[in-house]
N, C-alpha and C. Protein backbone atom coordinates (compact mmCIF):
# COMPACT_ATOMS: atom_id res chain seq x y z
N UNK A 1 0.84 -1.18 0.00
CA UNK A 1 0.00 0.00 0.00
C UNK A 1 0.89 1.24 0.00
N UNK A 2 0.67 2.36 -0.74
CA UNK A 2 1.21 3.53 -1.04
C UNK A 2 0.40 4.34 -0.27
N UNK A 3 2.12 5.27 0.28
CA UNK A 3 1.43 6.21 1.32
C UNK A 3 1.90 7.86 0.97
N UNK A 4 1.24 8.78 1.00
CA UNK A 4 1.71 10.09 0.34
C UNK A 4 1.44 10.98 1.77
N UNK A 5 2.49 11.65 1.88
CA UNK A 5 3.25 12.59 3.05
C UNK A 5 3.64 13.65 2.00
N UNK A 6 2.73 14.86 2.80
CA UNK A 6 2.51 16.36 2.47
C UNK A 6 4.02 16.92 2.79
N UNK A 7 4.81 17.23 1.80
CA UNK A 7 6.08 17.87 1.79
C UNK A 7 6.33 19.08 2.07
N UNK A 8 6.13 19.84 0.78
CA UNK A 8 5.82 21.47 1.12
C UNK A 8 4.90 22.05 -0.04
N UNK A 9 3.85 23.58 0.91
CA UNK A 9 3.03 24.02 -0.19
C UNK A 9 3.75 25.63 -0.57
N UNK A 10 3.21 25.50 -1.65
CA UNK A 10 2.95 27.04 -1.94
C UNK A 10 1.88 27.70 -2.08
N UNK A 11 1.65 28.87 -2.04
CA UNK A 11 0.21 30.16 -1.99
C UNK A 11 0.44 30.65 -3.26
N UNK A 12 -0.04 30.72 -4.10
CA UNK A 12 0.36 31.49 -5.67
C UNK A 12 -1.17 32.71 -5.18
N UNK A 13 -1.08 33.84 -5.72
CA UNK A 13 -2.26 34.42 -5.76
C UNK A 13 -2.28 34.78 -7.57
N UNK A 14 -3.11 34.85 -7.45
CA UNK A 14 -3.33 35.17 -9.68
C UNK A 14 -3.92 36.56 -9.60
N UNK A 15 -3.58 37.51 -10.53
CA UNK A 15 -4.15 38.75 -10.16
C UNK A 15 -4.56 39.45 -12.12
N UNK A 16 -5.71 40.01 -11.76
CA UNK A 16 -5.96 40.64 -13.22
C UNK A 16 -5.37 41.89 -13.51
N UNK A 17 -4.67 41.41 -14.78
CA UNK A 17 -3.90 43.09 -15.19
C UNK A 17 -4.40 43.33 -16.57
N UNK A 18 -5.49 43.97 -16.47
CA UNK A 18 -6.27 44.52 -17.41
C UNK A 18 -7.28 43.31 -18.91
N UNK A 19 -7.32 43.60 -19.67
CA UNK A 19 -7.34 42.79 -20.70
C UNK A 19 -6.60 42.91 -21.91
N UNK A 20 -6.22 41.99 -22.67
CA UNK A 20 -5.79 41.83 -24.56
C UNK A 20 -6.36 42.78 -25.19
N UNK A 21 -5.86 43.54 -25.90
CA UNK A 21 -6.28 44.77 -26.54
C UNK A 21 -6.68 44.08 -27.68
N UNK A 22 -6.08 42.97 -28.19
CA UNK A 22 -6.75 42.60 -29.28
C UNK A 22 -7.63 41.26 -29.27
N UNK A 23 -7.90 40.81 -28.27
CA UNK A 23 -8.75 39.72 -28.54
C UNK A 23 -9.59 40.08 -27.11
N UNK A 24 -9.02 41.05 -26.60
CA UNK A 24 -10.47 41.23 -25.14
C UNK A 24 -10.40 40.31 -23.88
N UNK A 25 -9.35 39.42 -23.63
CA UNK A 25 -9.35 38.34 -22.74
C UNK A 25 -9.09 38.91 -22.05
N UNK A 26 -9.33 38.41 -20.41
CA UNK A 26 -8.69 39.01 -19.40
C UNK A 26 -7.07 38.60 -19.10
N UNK A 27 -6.10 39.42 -19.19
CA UNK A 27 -5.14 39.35 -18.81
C UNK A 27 -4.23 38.91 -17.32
N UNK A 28 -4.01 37.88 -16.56
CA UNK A 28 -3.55 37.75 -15.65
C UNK A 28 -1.64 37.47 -15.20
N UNK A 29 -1.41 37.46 -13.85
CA UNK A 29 -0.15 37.84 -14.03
C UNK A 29 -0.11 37.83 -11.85
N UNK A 30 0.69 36.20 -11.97
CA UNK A 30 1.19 35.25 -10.61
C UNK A 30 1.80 35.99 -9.30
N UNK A 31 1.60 35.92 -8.47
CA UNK A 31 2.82 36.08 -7.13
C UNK A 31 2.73 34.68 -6.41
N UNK A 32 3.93 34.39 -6.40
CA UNK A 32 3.97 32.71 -5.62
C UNK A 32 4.65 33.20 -4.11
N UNK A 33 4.57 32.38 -3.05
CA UNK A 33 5.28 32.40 -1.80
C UNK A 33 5.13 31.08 -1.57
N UNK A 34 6.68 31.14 -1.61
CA UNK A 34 7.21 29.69 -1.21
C UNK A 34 6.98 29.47 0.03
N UNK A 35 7.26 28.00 1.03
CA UNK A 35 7.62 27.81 2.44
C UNK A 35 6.65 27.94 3.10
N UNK A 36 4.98 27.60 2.68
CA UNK A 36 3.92 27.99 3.46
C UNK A 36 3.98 26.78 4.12
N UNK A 37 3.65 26.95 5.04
CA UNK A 37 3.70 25.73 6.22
C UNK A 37 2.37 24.89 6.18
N UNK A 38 2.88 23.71 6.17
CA UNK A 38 1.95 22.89 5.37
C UNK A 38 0.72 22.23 5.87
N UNK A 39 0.77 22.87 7.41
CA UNK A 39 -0.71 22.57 8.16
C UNK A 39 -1.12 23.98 8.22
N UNK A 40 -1.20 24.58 7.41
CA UNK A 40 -1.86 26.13 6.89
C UNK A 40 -3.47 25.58 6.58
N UNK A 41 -4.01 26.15 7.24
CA UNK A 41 -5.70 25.56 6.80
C UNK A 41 -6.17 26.79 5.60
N UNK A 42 -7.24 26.48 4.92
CA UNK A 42 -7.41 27.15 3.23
C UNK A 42 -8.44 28.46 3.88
N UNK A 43 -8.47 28.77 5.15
CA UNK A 43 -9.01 29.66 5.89
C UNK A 43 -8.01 30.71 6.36
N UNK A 44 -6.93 29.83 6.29
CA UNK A 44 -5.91 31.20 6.87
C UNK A 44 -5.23 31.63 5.80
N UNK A 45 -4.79 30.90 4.85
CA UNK A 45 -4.26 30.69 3.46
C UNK A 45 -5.24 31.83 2.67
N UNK A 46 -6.36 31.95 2.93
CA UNK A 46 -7.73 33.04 1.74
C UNK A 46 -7.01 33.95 2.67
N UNK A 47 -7.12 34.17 4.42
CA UNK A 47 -7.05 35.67 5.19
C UNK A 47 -5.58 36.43 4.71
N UNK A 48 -4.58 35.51 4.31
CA UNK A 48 -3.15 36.21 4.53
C UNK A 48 -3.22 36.36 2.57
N UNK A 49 -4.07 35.53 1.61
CA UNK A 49 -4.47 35.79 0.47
C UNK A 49 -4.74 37.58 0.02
N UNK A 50 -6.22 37.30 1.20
CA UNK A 50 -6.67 39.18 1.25
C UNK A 50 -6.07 40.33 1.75
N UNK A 51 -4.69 39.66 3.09
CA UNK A 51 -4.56 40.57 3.06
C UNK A 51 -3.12 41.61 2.79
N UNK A 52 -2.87 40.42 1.80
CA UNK A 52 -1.41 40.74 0.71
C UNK A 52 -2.10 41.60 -0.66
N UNK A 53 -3.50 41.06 -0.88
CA UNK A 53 -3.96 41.61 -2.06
C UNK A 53 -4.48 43.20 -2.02
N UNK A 54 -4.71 43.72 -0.49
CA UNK A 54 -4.83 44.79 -0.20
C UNK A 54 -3.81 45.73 -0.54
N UNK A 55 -2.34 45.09 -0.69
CA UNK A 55 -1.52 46.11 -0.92
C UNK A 55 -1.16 46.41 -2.07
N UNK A 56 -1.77 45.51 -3.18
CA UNK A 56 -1.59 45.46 -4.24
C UNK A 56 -2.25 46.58 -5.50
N UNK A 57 -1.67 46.79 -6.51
CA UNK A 57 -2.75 47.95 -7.39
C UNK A 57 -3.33 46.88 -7.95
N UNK A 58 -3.46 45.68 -8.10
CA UNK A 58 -3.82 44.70 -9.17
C UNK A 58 -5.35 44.27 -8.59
N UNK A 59 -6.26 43.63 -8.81
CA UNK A 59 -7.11 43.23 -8.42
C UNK A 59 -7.13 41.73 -8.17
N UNK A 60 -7.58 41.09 -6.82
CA UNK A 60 -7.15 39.59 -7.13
C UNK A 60 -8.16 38.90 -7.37
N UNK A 61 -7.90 37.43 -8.68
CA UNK A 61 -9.04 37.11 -9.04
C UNK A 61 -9.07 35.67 -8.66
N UNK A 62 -7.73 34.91 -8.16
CA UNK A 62 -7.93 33.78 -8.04
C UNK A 62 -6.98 33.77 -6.37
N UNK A 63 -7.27 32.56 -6.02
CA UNK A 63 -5.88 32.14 -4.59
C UNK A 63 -5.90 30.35 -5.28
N UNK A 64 -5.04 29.87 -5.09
CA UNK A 64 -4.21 28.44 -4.94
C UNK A 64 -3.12 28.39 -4.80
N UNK A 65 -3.65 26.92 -4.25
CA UNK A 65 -2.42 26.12 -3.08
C UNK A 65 -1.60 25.06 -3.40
N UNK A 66 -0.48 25.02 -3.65
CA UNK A 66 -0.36 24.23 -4.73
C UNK A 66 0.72 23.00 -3.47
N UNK A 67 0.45 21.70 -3.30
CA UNK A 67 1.37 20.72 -2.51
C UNK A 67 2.06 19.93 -3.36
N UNK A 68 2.90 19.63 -2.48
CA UNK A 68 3.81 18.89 -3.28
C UNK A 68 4.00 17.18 -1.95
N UNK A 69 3.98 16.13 -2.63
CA UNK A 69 3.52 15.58 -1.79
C UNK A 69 4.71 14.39 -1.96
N UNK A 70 5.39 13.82 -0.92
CA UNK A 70 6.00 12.50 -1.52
C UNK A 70 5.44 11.17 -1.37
N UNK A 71 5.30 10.18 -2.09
CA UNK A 71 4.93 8.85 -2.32
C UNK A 71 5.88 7.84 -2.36
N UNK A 72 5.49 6.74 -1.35
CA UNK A 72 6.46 5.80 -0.71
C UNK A 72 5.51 4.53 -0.23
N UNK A 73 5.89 3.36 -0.58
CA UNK A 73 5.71 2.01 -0.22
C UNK A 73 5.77 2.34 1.47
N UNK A 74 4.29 1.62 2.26
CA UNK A 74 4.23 1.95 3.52
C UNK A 74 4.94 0.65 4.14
């Protein structure tokens, strides 16, 4: 049986910077932070989300969490 142990996450926030002048899409554009500690619950992860995005001129349109996990014969 295979067992997967939570390594380390990251917080990416995605933020909109305007749209494509020529095709109209919305334009987006990443901030990652490495080293989030990996019993971070997706409650504190959205609060420290909002309140990095406060300082921002960008508007934020997305938050994810991205793990990285290792897999090993138990």
């Amino acid at each position: 049986m295979a067992v997967a142990n939570l390594t380390t996450s990251q917080l990416r926030l995605v933020f909109q910077d305007g749209n494509d002048p020529i095709t109209g899409k919305p334009v987006f554009k990443g901030k990652s932070f490495n080293n989030v500690k990996t019993i971070a619950t997706a409650d504190q992860l959205y609060a420290i989300a909002n309140a990095f995005s406060g300082l921002q001129a960008l508007v934020l349109y997305n938050v994810e969490r991205k793990d990285s996990l290792d897999i090993h014969q138990a």
